[in-house]
C-alpha atoms as a PDB file:
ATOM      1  CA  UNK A   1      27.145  -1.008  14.038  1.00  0.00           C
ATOM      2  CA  UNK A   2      26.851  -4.685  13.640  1.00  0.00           C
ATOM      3  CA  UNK A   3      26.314  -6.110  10.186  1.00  0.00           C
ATOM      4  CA  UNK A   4      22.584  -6.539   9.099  1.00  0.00           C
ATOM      5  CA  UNK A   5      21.801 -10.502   8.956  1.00  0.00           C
ATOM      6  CA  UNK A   6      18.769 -11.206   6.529  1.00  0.00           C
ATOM      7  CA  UNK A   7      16.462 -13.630   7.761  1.00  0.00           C
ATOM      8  CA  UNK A   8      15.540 -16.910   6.751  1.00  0.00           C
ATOM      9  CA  UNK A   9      11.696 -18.892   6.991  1.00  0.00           C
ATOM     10  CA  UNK A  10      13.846 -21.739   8.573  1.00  0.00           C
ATOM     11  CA  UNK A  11      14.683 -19.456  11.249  1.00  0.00           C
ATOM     12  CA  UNK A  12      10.580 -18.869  12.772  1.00  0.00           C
ATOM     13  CA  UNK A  13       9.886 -21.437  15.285  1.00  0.00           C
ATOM     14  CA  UNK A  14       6.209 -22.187  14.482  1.00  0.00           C
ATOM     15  CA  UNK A  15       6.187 -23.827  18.025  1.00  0.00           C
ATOM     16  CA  UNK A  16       5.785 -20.685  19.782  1.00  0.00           C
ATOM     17  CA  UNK A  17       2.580 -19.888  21.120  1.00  0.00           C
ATOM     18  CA  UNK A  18       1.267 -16.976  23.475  1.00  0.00           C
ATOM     19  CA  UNK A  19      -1.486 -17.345  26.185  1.00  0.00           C
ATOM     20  CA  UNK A  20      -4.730 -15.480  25.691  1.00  0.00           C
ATOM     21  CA  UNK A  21      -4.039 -13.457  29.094  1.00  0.00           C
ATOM     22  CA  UNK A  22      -0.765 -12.171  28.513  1.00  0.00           C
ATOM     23  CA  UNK A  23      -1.830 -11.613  24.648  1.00  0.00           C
ATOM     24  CA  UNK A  24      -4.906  -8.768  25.636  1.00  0.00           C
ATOM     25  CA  UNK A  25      -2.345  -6.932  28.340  1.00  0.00           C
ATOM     26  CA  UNK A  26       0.327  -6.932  25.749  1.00  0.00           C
ATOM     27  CA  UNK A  27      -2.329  -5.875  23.193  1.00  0.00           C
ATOM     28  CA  UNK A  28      -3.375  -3.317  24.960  1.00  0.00           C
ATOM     29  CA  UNK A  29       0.246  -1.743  25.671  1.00  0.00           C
ATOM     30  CA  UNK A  30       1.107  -1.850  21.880  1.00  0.00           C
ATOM     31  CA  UNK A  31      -2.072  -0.131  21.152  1.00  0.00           C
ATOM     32  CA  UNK A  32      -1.383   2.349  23.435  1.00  0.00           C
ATOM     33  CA  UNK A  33       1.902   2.510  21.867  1.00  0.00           C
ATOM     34  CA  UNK A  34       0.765   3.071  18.008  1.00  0.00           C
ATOM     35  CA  UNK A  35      -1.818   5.467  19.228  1.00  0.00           C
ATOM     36  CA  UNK A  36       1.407   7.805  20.634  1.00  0.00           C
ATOM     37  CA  UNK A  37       3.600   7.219  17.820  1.00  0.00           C
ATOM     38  CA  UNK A  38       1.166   8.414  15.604  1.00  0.00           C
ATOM     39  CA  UNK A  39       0.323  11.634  17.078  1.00  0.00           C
ATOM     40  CA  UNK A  40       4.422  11.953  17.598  1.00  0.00           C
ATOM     41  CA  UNK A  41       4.885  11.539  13.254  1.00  0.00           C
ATOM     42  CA  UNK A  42       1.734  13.996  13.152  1.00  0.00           C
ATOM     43  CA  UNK A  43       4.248  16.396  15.506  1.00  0.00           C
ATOM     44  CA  UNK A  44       7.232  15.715  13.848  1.00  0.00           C
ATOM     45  CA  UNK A  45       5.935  15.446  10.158  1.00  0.00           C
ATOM     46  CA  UNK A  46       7.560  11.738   9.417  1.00  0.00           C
ATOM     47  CA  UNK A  47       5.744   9.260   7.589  1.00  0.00           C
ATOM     48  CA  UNK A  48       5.406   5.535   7.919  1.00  0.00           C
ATOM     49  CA  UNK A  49       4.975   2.551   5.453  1.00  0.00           C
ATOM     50  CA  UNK A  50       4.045  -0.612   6.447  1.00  0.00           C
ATOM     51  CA  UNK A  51       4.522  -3.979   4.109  1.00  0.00           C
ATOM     52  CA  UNK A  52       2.274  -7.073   5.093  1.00  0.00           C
ATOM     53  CA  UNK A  53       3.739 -10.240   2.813  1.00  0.00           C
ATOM     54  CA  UNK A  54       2.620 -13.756   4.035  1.00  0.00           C
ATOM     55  CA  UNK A  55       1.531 -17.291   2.884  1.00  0.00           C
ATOM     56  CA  UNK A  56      -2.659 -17.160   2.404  1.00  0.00           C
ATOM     57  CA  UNK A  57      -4.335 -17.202   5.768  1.00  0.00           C
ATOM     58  CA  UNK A  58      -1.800 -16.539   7.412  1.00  0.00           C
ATOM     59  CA  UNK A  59      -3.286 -14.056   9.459  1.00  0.00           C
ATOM     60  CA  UNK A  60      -2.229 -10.787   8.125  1.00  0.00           C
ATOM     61  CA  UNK A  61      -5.509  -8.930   8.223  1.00  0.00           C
ATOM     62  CA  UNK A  62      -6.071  -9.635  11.509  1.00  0.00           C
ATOM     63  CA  UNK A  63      -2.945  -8.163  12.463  1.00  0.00           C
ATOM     64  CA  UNK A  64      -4.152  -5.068  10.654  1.00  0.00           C
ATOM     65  CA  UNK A  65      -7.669  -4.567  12.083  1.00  0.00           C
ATOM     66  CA  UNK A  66      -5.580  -4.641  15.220  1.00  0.00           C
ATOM     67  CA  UNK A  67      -3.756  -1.877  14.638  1.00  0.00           C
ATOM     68  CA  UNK A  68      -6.489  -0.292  12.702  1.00  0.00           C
ATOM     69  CA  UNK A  69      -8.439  -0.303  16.134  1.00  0.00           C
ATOM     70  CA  UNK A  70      -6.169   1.911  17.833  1.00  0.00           C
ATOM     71  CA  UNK A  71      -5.045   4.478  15.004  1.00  0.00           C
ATOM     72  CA  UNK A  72      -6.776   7.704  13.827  1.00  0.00           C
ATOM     73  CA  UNK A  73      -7.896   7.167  10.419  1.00  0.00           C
ATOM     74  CA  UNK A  74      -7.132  10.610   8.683  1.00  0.00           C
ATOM     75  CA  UNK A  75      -3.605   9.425   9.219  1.00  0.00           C
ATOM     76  CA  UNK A  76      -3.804   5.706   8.721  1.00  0.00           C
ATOM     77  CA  UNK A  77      -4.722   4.148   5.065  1.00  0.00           C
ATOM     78  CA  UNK A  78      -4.728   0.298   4.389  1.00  0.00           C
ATOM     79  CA  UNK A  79      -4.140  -0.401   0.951  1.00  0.00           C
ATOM     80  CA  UNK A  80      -5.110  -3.953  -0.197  1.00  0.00           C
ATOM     81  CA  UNK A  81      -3.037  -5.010  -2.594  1.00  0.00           C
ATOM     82  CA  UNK A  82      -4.357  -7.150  -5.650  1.00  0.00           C
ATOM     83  CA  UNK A  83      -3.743  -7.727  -9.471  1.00  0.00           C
ATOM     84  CA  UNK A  84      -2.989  -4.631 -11.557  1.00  0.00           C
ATOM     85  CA  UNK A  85      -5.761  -3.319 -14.016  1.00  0.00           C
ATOM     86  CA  UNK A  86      -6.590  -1.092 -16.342  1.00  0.00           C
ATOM     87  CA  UNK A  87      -4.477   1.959 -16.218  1.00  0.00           C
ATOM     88  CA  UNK A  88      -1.648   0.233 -14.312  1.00  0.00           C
ATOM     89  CA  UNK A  89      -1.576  -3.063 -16.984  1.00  0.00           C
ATOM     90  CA  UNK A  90       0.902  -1.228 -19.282  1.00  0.00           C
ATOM     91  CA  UNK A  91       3.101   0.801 -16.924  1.00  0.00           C
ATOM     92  CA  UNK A  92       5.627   0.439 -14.187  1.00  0.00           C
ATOM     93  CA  UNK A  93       4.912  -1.567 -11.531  1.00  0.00           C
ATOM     94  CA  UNK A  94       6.255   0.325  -9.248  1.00  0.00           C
ATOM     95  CA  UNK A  95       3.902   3.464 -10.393  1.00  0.00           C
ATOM     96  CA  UNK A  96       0.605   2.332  -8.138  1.00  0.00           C
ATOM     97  CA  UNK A  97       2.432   2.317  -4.954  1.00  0.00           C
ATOM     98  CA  UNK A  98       4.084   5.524  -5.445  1.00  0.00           C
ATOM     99  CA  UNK A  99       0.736   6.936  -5.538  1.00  0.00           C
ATOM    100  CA  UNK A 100      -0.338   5.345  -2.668  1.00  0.00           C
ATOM    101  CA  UNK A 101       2.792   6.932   0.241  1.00  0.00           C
ATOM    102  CA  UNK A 102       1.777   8.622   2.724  1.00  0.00           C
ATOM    103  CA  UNK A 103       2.169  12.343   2.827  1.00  0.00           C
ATOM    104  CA  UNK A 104       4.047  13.688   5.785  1.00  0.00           C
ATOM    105  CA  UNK A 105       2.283  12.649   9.206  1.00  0.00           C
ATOM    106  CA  UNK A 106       0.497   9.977   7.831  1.00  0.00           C
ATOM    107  CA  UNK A 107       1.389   6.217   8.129  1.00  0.00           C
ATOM    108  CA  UNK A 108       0.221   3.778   4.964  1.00  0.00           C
ATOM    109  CA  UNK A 109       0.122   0.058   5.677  1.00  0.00           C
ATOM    110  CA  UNK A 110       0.516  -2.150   2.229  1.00  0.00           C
ATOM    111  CA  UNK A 111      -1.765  -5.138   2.379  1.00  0.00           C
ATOM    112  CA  UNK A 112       0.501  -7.263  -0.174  1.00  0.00           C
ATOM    113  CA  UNK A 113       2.842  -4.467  -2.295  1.00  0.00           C
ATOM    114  CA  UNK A 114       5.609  -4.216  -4.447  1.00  0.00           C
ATOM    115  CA  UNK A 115       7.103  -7.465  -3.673  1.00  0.00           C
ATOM    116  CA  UNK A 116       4.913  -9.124  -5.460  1.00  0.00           C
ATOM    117  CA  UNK A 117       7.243  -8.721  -8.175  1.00  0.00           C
ATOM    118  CA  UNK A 118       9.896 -10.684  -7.153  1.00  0.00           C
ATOM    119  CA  UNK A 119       6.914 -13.550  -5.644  1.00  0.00           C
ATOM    120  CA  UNK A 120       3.563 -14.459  -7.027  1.00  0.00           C
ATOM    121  CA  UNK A 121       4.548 -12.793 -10.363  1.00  0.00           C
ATOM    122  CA  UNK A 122       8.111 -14.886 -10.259  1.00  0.00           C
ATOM    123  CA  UNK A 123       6.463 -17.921  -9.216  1.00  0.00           C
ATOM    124  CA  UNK A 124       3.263 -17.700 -11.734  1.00  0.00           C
ATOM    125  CA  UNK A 125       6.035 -16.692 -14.203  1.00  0.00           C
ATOM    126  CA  UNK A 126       3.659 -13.493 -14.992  1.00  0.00           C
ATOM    127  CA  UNK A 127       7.123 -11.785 -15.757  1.00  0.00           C
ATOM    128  CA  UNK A 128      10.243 -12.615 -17.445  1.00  0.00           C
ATOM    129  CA  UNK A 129      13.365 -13.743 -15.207  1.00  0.00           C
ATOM    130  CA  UNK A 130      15.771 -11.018 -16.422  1.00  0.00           C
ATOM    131  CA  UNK A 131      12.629  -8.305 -15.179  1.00  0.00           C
ATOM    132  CA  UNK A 132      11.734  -9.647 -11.911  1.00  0.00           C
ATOM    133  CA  UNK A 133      15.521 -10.405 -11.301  1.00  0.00           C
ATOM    134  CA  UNK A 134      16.249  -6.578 -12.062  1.00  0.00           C
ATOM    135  CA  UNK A 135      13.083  -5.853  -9.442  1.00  0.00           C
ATOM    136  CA  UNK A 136      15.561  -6.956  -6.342  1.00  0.00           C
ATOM    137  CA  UNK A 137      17.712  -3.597  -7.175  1.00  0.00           C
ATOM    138  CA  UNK A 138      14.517  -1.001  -8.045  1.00  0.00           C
ATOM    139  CA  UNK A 139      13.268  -2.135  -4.996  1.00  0.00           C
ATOM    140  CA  UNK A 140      16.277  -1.547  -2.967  1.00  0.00           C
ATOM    141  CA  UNK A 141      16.778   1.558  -4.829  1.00  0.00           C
ATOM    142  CA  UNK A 142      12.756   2.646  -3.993  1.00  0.00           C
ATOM    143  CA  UNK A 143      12.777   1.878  -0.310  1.00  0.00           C
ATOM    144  CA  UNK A 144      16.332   3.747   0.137  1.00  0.00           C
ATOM    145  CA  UNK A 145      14.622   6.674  -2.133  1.00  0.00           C
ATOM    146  CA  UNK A 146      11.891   6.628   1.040  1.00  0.00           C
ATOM    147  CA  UNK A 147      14.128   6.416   3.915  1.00  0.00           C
ATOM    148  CA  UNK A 148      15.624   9.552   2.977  1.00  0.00           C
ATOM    149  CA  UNK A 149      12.898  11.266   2.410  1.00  0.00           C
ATOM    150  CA  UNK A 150      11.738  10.849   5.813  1.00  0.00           C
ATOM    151  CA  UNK A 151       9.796   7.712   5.515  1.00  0.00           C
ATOM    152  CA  UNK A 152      10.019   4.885   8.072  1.00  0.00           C
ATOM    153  CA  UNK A 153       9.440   1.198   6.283  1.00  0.00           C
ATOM    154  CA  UNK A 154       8.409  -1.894   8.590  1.00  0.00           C
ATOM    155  CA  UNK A 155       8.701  -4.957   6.124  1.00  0.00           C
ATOM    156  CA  UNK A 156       6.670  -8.582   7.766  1.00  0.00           C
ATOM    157  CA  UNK A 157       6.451 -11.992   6.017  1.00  0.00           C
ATOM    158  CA  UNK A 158       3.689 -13.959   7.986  1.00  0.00           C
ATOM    159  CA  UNK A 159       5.279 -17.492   8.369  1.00  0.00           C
ATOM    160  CA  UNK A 160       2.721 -20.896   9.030  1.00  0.00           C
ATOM    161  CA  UNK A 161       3.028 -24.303   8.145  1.00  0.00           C
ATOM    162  CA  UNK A 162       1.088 -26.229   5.442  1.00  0.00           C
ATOM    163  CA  UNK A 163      -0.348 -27.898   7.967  1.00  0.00           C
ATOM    164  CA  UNK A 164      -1.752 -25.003   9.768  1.00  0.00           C
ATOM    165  CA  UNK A 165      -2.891 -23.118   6.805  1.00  0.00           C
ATOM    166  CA  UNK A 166      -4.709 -26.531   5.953  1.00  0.00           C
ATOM    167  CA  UNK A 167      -6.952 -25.671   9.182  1.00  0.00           C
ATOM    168  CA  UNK A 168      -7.544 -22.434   8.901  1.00  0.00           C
ATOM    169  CA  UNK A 169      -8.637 -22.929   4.897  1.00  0.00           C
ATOM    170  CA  UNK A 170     -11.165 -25.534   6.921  1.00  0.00           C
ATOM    171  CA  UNK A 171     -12.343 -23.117   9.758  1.00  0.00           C
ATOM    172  CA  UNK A 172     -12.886 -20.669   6.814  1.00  0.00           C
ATOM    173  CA  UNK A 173     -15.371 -22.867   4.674  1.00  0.00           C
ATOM    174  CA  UNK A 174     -16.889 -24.256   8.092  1.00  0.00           C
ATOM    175  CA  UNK A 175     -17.587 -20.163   9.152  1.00  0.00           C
ATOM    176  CA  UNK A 176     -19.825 -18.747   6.987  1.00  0.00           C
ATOM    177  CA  UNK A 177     -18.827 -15.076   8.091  1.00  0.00           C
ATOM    178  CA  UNK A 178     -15.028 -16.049   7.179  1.00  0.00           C
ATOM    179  CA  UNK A 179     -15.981 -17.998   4.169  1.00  0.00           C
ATOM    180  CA  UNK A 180     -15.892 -15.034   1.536  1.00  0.00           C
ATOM    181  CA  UNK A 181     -11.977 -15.366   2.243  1.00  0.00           C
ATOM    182  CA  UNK A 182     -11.774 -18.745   0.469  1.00  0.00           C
ATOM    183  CA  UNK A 183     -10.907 -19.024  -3.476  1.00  0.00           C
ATOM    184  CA  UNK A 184      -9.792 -21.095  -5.933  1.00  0.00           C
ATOM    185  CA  UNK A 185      -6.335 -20.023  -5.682  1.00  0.00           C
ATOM    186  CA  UNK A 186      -5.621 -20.044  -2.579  1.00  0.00           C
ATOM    187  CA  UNK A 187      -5.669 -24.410  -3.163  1.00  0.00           C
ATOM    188  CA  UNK A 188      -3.769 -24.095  -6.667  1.00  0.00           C
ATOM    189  CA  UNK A 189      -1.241 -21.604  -4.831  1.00  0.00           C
ATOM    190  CA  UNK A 190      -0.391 -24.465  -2.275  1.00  0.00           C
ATOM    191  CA  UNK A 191       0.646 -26.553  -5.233  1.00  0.00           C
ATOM    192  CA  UNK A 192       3.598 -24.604  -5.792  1.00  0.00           C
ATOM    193  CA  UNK A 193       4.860 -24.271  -2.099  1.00  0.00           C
ATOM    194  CA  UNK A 194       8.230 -25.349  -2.573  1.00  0.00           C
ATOM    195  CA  UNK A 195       8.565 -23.035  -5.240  1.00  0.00           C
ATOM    196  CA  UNK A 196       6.899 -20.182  -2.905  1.00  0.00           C
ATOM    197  CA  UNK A 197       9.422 -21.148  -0.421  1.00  0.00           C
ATOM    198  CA  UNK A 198      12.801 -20.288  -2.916  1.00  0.00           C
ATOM    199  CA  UNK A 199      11.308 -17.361  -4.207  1.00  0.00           C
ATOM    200  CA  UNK A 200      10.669 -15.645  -0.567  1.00  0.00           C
ATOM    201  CA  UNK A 201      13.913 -17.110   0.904  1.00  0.00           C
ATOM    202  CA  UNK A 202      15.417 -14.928  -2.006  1.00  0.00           C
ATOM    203  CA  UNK A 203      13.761 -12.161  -1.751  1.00  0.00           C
ATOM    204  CA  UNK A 204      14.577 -12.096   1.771  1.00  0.00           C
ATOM    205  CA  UNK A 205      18.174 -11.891   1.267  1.00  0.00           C
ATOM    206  CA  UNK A 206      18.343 -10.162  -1.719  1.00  0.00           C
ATOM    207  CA  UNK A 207      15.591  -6.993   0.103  1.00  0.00           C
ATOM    208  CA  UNK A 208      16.503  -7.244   4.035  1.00  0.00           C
ATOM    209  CA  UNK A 209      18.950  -4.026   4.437  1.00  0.00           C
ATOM    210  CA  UNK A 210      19.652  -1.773   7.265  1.00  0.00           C
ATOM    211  CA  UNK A 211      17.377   0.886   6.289  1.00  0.00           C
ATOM    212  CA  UNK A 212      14.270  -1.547   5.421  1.00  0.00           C
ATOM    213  CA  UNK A 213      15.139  -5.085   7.464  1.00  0.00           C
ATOM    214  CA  UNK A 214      12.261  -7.881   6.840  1.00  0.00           C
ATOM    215  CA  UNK A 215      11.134  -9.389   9.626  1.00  0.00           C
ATOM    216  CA  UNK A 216      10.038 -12.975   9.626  1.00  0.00           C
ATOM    217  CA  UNK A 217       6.664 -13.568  11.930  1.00  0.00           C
ATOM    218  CA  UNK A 218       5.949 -16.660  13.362  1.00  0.00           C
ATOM    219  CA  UNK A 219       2.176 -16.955  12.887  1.00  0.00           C
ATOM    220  CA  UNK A 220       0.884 -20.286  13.482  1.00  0.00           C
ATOM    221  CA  UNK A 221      -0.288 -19.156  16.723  1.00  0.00           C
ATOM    222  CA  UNK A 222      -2.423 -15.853  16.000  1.00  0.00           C
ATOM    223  CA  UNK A 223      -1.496 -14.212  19.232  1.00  0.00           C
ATOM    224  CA  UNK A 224       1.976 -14.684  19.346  1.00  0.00           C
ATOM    225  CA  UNK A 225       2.079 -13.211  15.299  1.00  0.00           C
ATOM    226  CA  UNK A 226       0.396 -10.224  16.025  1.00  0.00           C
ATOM    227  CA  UNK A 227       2.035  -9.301  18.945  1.00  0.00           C
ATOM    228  CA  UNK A 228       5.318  -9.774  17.349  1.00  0.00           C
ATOM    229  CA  UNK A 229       4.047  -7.870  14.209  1.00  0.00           C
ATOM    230  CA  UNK A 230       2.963  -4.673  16.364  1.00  0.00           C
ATOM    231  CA  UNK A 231       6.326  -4.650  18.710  1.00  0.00           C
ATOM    232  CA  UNK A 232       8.383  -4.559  15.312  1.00  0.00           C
ATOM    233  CA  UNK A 233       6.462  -1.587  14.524  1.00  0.00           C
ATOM    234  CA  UNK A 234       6.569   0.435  17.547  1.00  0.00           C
ATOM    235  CA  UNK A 235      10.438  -0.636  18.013  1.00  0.00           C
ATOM    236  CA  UNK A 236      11.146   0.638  14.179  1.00  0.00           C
ATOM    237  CA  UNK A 237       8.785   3.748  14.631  1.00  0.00           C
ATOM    238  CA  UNK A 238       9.343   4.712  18.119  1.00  0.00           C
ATOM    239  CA  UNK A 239      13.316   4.925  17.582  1.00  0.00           C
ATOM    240  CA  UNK A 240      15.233   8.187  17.721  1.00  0.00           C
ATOM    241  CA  UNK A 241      11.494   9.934  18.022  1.00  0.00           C
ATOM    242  CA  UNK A 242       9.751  12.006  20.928  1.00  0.00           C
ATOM    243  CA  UNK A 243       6.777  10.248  21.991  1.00  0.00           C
ATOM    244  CA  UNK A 244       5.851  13.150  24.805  1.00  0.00           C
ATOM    245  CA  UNK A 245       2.693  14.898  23.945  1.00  0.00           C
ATOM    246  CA  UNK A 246       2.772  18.057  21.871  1.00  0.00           C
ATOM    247  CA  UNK A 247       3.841  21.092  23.668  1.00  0.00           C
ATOM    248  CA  UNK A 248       1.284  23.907  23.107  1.00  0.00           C
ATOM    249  CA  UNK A 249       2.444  27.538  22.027  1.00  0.00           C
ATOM    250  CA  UNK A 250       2.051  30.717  24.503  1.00  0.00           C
ATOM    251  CA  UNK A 251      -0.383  32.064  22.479  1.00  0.00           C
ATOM    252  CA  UNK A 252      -3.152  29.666  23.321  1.00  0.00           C
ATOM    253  CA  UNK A 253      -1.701  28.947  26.532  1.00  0.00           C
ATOM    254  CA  UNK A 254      -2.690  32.216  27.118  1.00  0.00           C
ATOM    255  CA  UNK A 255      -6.658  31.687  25.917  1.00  0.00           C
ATOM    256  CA  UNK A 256      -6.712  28.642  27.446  1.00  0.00           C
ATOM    257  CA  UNK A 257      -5.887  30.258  30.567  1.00  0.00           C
ATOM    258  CA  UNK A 258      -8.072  33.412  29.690  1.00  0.00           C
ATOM    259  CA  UNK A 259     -11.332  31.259  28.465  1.00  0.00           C
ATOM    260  CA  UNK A 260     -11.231  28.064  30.040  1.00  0.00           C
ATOM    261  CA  UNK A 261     -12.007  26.989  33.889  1.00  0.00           C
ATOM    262  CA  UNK A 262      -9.214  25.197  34.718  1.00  0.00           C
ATOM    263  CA  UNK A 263      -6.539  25.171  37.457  1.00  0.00           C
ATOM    264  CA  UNK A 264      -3.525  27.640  37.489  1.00  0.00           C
ATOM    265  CA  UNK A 265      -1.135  25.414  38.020  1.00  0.00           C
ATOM    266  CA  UNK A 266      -2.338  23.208  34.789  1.00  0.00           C
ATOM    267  CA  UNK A 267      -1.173  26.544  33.092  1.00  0.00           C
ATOM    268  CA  UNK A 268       1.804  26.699  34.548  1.00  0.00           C
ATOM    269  CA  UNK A 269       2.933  23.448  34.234  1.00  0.00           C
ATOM    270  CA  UNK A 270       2.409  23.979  30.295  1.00  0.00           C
ATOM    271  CA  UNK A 271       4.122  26.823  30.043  1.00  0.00           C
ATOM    272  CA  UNK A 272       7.590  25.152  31.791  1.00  0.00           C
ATOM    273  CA  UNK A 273       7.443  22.573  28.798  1.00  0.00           C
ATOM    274  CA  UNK A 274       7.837  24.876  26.282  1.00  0.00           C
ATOM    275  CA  UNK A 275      10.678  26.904  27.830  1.00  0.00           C
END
């Protein structure tokens, strides 16, 4: 086994870009995909988590509505992410997203998540140093806790340049259906970019392991990010799992073949996969 590499931002070329033709037909296929793997974890009982990370606008969300689109929902939660309140303020911060896993079958998909420890809180200096600094080894210690209980984790930091998150912070106040996405913060947060930048290049090395790798998305085209976001997923949950259709039992092979008006041979050819 070859020694796991954390990434680096530096690495993402932002150059790449993916045409809208080949974008729907490989759209479609990783659709197709999800929708297979997640009647295979139903099967097989494993579970899936998800973490979406990124810089504002770049373009998470809209990698989640995509996969959204082609998942069952009474397997498939989204859980945006935001500031803790109330009942959470005074206890461990890990505590929220425990509550939120998915059960066996199911796959959860973190909209922002426990990393936020080690970024915005770091950064905003929310929490001390010695704290967030001890948050690289509970998190290590919670995501290797998950893998072997079953879990599968896909970990994505949504990469753009200032420059492009400049324009789409413009097409959002210019689109008044995209224009609830724009707030305050999202200009004070570019002030501390630089700092941004140390904080996730960190957490990337300190959190990118063999069991839970990050992977860094170029998103300054749209296409290209979510279409790398979705093949990460289906290569992480697809491995070492059978994706064949579940094989029915004799029992109602045998109504099926007594009730319904079907062919024989359909029958047949059931039967020979479970043997």
């Amino acid at each position: 086994m070859t020694k796991h590499h954390p990434p680096k931002l530096a690495d993402a070329d932002l150059s790449l870009k993916l045409g809208k033709q080949s974008y729907f037909k490989k759209l479609a296929e990783l659709q197709a995909q999800l929708a297979l793997i997640q009647q295979a974890f139903l099967f097989h009982g494993t579970k899936g988590v998800l973490v979406f990370e990124g810089w504002d606008a770049a373009g998470k969300g809209g990698t989640i509505r995509r996969i959204s689109q082609a998942l069952d929902p009474r397997s498939f939660k989204v859980w945006p992410i935001g500031v803790p309140r109330n009942y959470y303020l005074n206890r461990h911060y890990l505590l929220r997203f425990w509550e939120r896993l998915p059960p066996q079958g199911a796959i959860s998909a973190f909209d922002r998540s426990w990393y936020g420890r080690v970024l915005v809180e770091r950064i905003e200096k929310f929490t001390p140093e010695e704290r967030w600094r001890a948050a690289y080894r509970e998190i290590n210690d919670f995501e290797r806790l998950l893998v072997d209980d079953g879990t599968r984790i896909v970990k994505l930091f949504f990469h753009i340049s200032q420059e492009e998150q400049m324009a789409r912070f413009t097409e959002r106040l210019r689109n008044p259906m995209k224009r609830w996405k724009l707030t305050y913060e999202d200009f004070r947060n570019r002030e501390r970019w630089a700092d941004a930048e140390v904080a996730v290049d960190e957490m990337l090395a300190r959190t990118s392991t063999e069991i839970a790798p990050w992977h860094v998305v170029p998103a300054n085209n749209k296409k290209l990010a979510r279409i790398s976001a979705m093949q990460a997923i289906v290569d992480a949950f697809s491995e070492d799992i059978d994706l064949n259709p579940q094989h029915l039992d004799e029992r109602t092979l045998d109504a099926a073949c007594e009730v319904l008006d079907v062919d024989q041979s359909l029958i047949d050819s059931l039967r020979a996969r479970t043997e």
